[in-house]
PDB file of N, CA and C in Angstrom:
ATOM      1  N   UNK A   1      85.780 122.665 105.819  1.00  0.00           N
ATOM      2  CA  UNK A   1      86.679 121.524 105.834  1.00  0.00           C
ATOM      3  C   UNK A   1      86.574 120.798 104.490  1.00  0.00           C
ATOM      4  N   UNK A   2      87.680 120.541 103.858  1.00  0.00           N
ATOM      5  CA  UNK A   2      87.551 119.716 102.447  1.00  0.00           C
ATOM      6  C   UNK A   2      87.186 118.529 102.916  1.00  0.00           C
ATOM      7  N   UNK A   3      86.677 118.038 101.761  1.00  0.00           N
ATOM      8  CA  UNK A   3      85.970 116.690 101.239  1.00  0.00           C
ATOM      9  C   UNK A   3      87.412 115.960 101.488  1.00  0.00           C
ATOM     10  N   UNK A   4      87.238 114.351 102.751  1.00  0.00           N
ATOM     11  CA  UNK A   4      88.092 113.484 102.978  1.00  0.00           C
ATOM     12  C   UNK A   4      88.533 112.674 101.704  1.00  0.00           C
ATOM     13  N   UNK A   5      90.121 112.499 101.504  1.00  0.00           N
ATOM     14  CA  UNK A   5      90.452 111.641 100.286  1.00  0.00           C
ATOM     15  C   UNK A   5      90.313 110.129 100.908  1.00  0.00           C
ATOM     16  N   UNK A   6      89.273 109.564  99.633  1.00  0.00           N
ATOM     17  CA  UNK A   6      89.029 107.936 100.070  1.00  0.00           C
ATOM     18  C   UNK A   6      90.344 107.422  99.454  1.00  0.00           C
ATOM     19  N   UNK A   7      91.275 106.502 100.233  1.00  0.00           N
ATOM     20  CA  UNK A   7      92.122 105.578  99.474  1.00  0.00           C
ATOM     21  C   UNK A   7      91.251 104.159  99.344  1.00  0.00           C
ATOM     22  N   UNK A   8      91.008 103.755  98.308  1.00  0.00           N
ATOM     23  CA  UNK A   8      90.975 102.304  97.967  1.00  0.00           C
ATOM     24  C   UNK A   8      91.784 101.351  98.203  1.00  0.00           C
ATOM     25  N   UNK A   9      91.693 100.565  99.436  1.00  0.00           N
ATOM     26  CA  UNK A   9      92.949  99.349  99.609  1.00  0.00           C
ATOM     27  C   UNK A   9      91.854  98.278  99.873  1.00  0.00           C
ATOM     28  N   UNK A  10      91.159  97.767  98.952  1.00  0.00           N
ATOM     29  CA  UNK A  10      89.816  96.578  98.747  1.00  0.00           C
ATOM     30  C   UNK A  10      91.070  95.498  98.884  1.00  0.00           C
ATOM     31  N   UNK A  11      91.648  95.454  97.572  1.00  0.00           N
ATOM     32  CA  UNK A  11      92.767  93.930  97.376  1.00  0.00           C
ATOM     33  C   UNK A  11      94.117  93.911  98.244  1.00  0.00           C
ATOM     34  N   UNK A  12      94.463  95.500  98.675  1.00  0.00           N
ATOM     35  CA  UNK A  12      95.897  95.023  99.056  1.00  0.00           C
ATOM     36  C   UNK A  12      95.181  94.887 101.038  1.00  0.00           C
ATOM     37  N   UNK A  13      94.335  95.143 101.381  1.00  0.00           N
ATOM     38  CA  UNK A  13      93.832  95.055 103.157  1.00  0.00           C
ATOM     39  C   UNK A  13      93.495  93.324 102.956  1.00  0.00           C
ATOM     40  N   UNK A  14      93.757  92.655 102.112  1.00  0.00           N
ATOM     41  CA  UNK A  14      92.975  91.568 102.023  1.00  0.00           C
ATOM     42  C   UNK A  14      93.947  90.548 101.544  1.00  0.00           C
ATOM     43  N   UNK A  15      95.492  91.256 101.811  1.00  0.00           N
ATOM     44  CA  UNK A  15      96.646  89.976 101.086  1.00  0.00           C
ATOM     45  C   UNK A  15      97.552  90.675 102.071  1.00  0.00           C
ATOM     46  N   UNK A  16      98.767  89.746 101.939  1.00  0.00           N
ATOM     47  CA  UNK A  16      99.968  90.103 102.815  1.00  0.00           C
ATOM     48  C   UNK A  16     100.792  90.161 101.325  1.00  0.00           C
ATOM     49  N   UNK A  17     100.330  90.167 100.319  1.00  0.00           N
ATOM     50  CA  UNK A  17     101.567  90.542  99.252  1.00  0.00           C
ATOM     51  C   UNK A  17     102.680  91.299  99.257  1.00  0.00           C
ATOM     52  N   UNK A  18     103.762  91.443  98.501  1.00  0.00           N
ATOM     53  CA  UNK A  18     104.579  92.304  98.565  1.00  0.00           C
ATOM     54  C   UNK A  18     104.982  92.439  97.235  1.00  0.00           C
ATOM     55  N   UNK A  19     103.929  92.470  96.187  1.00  0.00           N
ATOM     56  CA  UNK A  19     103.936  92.832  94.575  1.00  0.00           C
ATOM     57  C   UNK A  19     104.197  94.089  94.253  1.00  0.00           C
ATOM     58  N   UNK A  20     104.403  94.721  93.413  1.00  0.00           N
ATOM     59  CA  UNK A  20     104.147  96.141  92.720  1.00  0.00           C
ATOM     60  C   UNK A  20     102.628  96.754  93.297  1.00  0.00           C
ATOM     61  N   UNK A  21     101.602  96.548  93.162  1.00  0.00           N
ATOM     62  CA  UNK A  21     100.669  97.573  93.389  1.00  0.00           C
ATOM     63  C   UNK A  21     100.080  97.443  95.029  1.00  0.00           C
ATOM     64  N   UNK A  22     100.664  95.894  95.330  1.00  0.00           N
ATOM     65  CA  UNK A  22     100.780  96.211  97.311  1.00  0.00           C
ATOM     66  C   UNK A  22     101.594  96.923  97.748  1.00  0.00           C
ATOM     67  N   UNK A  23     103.002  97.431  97.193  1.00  0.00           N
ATOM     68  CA  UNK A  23     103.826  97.920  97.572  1.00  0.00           C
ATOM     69  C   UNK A  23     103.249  99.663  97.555  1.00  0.00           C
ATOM     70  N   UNK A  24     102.985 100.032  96.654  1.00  0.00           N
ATOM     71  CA  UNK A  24     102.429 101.232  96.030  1.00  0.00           C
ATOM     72  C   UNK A  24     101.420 101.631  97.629  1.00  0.00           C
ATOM     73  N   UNK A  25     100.311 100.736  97.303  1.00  0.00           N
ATOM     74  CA  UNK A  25      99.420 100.938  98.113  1.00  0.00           C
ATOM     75  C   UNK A  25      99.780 100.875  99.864  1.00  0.00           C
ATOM     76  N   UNK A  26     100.350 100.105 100.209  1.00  0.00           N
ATOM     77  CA  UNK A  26     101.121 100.570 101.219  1.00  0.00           C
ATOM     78  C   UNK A  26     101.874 101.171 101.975  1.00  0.00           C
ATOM     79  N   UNK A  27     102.547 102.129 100.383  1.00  0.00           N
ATOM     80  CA  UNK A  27     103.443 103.698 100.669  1.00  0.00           C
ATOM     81  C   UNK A  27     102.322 104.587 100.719  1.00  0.00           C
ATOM     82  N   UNK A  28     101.277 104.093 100.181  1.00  0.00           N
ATOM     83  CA  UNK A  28     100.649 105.364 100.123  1.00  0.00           C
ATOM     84  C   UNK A  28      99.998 105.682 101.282  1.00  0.00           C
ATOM     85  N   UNK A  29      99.402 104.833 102.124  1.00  0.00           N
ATOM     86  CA  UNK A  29      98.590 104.622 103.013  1.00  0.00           C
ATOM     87  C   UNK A  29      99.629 105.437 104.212  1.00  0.00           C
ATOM     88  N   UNK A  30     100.879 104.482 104.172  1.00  0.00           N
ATOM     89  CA  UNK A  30     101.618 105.210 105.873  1.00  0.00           C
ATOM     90  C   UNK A  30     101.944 106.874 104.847  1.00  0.00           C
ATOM     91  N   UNK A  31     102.378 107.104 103.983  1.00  0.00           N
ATOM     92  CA  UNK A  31     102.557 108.535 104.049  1.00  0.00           C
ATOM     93  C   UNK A  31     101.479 109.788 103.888  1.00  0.00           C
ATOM     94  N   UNK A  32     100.221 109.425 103.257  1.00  0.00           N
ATOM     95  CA  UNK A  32      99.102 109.908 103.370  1.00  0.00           C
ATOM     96  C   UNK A  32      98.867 110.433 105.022  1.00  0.00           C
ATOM     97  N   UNK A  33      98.737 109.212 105.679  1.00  0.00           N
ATOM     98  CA  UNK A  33      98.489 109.203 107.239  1.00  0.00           C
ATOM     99  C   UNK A  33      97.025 109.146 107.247  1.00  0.00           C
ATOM    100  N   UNK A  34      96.951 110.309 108.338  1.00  0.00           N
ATOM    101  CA  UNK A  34      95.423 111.212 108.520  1.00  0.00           C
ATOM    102  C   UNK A  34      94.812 111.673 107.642  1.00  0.00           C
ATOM    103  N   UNK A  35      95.712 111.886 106.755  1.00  0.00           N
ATOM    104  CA  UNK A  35      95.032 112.671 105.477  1.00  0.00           C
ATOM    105  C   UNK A  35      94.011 111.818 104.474  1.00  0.00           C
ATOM    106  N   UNK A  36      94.365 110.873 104.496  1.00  0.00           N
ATOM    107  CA  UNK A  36      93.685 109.823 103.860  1.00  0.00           C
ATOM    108  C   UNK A  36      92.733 108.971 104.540  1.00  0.00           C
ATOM    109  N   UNK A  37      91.228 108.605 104.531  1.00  0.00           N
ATOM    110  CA  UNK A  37      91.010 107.663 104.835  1.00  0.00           C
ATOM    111  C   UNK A  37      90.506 106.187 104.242  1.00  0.00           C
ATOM    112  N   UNK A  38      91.130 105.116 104.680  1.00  0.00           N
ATOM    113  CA  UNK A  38      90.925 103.807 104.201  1.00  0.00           C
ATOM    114  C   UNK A  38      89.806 102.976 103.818  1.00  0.00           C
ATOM    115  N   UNK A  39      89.716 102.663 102.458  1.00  0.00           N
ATOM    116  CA  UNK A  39      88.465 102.264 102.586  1.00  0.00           C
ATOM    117  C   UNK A  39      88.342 100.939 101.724  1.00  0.00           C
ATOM    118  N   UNK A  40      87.204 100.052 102.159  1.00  0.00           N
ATOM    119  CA  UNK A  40      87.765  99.049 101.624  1.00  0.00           C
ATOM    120  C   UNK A  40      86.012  98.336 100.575  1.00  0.00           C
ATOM    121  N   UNK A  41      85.606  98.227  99.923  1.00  0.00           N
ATOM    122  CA  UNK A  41      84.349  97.973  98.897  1.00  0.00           C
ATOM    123  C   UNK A  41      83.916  96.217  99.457  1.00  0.00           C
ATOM    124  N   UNK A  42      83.004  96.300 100.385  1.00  0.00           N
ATOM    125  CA  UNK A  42      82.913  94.710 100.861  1.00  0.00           C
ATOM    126  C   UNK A  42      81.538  93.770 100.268  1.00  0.00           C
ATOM    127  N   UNK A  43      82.417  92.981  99.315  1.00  0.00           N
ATOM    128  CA  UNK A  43      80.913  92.326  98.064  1.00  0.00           C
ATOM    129  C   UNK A  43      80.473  91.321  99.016  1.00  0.00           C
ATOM    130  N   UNK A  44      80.489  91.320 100.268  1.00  0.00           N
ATOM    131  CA  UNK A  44      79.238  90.168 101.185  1.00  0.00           C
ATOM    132  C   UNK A  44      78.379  91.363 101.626  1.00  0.00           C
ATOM    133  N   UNK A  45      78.543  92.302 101.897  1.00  0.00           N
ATOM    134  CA  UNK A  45      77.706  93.440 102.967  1.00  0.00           C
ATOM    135  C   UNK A  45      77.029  94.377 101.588  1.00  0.00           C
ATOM    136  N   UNK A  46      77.933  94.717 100.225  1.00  0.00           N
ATOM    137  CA  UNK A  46      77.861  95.196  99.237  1.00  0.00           C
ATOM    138  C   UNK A  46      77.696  96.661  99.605  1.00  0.00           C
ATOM    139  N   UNK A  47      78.540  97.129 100.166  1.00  0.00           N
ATOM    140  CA  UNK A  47      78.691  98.757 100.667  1.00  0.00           C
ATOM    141  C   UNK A  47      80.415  98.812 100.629  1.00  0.00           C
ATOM    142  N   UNK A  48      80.601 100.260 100.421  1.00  0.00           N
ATOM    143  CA  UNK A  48      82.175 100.457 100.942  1.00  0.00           C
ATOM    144  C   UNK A  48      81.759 100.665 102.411  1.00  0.00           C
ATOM    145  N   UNK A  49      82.864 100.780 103.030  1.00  0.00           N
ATOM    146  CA  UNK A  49      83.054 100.967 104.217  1.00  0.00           C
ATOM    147  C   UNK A  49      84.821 100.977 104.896  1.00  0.00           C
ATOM    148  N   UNK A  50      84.822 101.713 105.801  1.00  0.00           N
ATOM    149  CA  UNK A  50      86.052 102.055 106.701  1.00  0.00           C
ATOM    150  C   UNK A  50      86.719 100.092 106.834  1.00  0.00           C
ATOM    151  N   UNK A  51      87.990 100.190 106.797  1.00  0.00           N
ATOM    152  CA  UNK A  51      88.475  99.057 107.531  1.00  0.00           C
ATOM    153  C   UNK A  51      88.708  99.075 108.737  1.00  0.00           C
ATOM    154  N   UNK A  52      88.364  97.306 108.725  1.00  0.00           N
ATOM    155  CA  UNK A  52      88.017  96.880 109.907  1.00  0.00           C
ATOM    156  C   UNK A  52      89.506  96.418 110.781  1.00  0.00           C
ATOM    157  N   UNK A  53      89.819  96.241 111.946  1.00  0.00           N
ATOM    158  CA  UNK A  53      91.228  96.007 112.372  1.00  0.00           C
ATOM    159  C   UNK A  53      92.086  94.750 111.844  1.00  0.00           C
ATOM    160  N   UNK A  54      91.465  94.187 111.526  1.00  0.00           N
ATOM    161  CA  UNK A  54      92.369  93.121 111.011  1.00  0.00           C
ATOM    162  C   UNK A  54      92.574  93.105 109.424  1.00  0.00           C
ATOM    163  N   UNK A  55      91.926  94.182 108.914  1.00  0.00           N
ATOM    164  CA  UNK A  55      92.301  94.544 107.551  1.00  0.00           C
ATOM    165  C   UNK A  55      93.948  95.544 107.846  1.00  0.00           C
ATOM    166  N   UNK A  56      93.517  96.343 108.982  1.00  0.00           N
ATOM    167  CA  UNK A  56      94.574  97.709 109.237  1.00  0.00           C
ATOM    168  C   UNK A  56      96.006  96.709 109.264  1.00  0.00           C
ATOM    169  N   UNK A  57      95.518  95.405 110.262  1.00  0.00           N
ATOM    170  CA  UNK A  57      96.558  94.725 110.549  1.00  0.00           C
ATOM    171  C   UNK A  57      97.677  94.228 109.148  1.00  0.00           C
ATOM    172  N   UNK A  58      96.450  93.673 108.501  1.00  0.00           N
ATOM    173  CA  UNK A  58      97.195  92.965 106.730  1.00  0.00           C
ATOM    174  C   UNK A  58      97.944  94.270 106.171  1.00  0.00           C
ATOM    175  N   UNK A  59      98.000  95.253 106.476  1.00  0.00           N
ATOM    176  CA  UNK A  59      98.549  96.280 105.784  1.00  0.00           C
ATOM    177  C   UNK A  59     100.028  96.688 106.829  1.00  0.00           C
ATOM    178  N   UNK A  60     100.122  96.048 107.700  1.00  0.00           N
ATOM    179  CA  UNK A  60     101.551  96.437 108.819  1.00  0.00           C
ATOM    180  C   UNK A  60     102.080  95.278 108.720  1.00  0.00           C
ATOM    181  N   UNK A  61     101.400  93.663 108.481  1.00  0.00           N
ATOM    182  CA  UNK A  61     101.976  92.600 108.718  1.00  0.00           C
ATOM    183  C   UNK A  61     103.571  92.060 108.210  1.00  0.00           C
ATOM    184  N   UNK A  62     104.493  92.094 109.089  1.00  0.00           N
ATOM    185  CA  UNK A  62     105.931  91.671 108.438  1.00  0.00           C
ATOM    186  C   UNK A  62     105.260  90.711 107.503  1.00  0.00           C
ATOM    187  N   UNK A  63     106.873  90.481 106.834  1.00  0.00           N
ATOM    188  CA  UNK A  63     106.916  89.214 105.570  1.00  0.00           C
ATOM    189  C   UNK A  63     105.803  89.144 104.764  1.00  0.00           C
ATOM    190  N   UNK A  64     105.724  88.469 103.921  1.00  0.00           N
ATOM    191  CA  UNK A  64     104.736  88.304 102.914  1.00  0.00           C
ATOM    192  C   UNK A  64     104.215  86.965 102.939  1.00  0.00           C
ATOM    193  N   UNK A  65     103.398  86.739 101.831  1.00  0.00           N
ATOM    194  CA  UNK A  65     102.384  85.749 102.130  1.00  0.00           C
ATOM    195  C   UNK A  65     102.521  84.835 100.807  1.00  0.00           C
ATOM    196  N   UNK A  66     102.233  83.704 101.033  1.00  0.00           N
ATOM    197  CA  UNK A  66     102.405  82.474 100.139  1.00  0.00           C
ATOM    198  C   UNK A  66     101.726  82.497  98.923  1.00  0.00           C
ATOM    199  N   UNK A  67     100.830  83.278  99.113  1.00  0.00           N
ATOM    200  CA  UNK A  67      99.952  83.764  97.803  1.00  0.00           C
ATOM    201  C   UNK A  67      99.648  84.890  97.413  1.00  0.00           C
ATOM    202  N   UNK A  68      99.618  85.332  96.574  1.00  0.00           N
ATOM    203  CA  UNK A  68      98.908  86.864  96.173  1.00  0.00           C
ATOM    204  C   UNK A  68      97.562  87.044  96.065  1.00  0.00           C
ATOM    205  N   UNK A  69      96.861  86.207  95.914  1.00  0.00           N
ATOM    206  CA  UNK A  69      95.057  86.088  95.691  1.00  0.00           C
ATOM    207  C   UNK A  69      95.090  87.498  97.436  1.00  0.00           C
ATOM    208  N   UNK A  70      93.533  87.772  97.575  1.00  0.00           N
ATOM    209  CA  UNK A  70      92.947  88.692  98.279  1.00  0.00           C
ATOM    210  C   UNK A  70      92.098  87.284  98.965  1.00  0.00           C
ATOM    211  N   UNK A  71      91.855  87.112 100.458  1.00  0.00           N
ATOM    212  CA  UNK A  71      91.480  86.331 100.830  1.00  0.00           C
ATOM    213  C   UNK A  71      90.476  87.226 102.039  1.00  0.00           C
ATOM    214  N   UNK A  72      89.115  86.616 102.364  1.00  0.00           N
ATOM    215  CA  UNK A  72      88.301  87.026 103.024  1.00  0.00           C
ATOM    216  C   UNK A  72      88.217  86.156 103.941  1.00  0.00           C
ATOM    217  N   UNK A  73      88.576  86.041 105.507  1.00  0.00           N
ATOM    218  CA  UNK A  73      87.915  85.413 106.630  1.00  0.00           C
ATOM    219  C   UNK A  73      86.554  84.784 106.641  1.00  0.00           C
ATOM    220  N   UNK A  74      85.763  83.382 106.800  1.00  0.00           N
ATOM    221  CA  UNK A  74      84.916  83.240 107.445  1.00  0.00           C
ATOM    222  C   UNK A  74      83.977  83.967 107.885  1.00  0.00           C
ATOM    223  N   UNK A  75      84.587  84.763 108.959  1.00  0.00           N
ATOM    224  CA  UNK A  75      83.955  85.442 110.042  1.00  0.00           C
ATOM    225  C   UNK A  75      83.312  86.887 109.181  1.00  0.00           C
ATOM    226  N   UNK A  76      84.377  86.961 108.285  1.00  0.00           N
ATOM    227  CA  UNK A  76      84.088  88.764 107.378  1.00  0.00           C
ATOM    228  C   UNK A  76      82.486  88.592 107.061  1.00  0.00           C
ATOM    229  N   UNK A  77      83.137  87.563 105.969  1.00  0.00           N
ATOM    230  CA  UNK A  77      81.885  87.153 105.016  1.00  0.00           C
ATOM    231  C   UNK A  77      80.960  86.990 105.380  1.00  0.00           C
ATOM    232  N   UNK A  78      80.721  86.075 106.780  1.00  0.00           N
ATOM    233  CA  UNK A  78      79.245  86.087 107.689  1.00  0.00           C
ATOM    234  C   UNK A  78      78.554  87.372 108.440  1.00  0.00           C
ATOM    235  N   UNK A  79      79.656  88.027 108.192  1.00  0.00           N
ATOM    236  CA  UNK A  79      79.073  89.449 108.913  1.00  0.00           C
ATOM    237  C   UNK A  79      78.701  90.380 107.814  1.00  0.00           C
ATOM    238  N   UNK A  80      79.453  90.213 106.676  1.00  0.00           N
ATOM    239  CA  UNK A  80      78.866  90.953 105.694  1.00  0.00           C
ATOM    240  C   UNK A  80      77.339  90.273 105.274  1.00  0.00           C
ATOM    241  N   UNK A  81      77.179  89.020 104.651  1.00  0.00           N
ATOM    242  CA  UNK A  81      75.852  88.509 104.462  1.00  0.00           C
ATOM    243  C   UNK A  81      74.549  88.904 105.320  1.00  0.00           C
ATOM    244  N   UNK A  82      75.089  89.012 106.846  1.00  0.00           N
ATOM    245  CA  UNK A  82      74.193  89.524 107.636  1.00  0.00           C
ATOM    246  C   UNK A  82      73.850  90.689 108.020  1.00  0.00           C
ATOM    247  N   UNK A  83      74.833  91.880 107.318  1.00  0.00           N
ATOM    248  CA  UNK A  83      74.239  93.451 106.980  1.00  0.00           C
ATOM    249  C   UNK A  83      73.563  93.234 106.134  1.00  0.00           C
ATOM    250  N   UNK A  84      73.636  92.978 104.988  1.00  0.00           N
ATOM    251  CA  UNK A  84      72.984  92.846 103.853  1.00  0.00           C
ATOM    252  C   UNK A  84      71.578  92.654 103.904  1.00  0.00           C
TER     253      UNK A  84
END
């Protein structure tokens, strides 16, 4: 079995943007599919790791978002500090 392709979606699982390289990254993700898996580099836990559902979610969410910055939950960040 080949070696799984990691996609990197760190900044776009983490914005509701609808810029040039969210856009990109979001074609790539639904047409990849299965073939690809998602991965996202988390600097509270400091490991990559699989996304989590409400990252999967930021990547389906209609409309866009008031800002482009990458924003981390509360809740992420406390769970990452506490793998760590």
């Amino acid at each position: 079995m080949p070696a799984p392709l990691l996609l990197d979606l760190s900044h776009t699982c983490h914005t509701r943007a609808r810029t040039g390289i969210q856009r990109v990254s979001r074609a790539l993700r639904r047409e990849l599919g299965a073939a690809a898996q998602p991965v996202t580099h988390d600097p509270y836990a400091g490991v990559w790791r699989p996304l989590a559902r409400w990252e999967e979610a930021n990547l389906t969410a209609p409309g866009s978002a008031g800002r482009r910055g990458a924003r981390w939950p509360w809740s992420a960040r406390a769970r990452g500090w506490l793998a760590a």
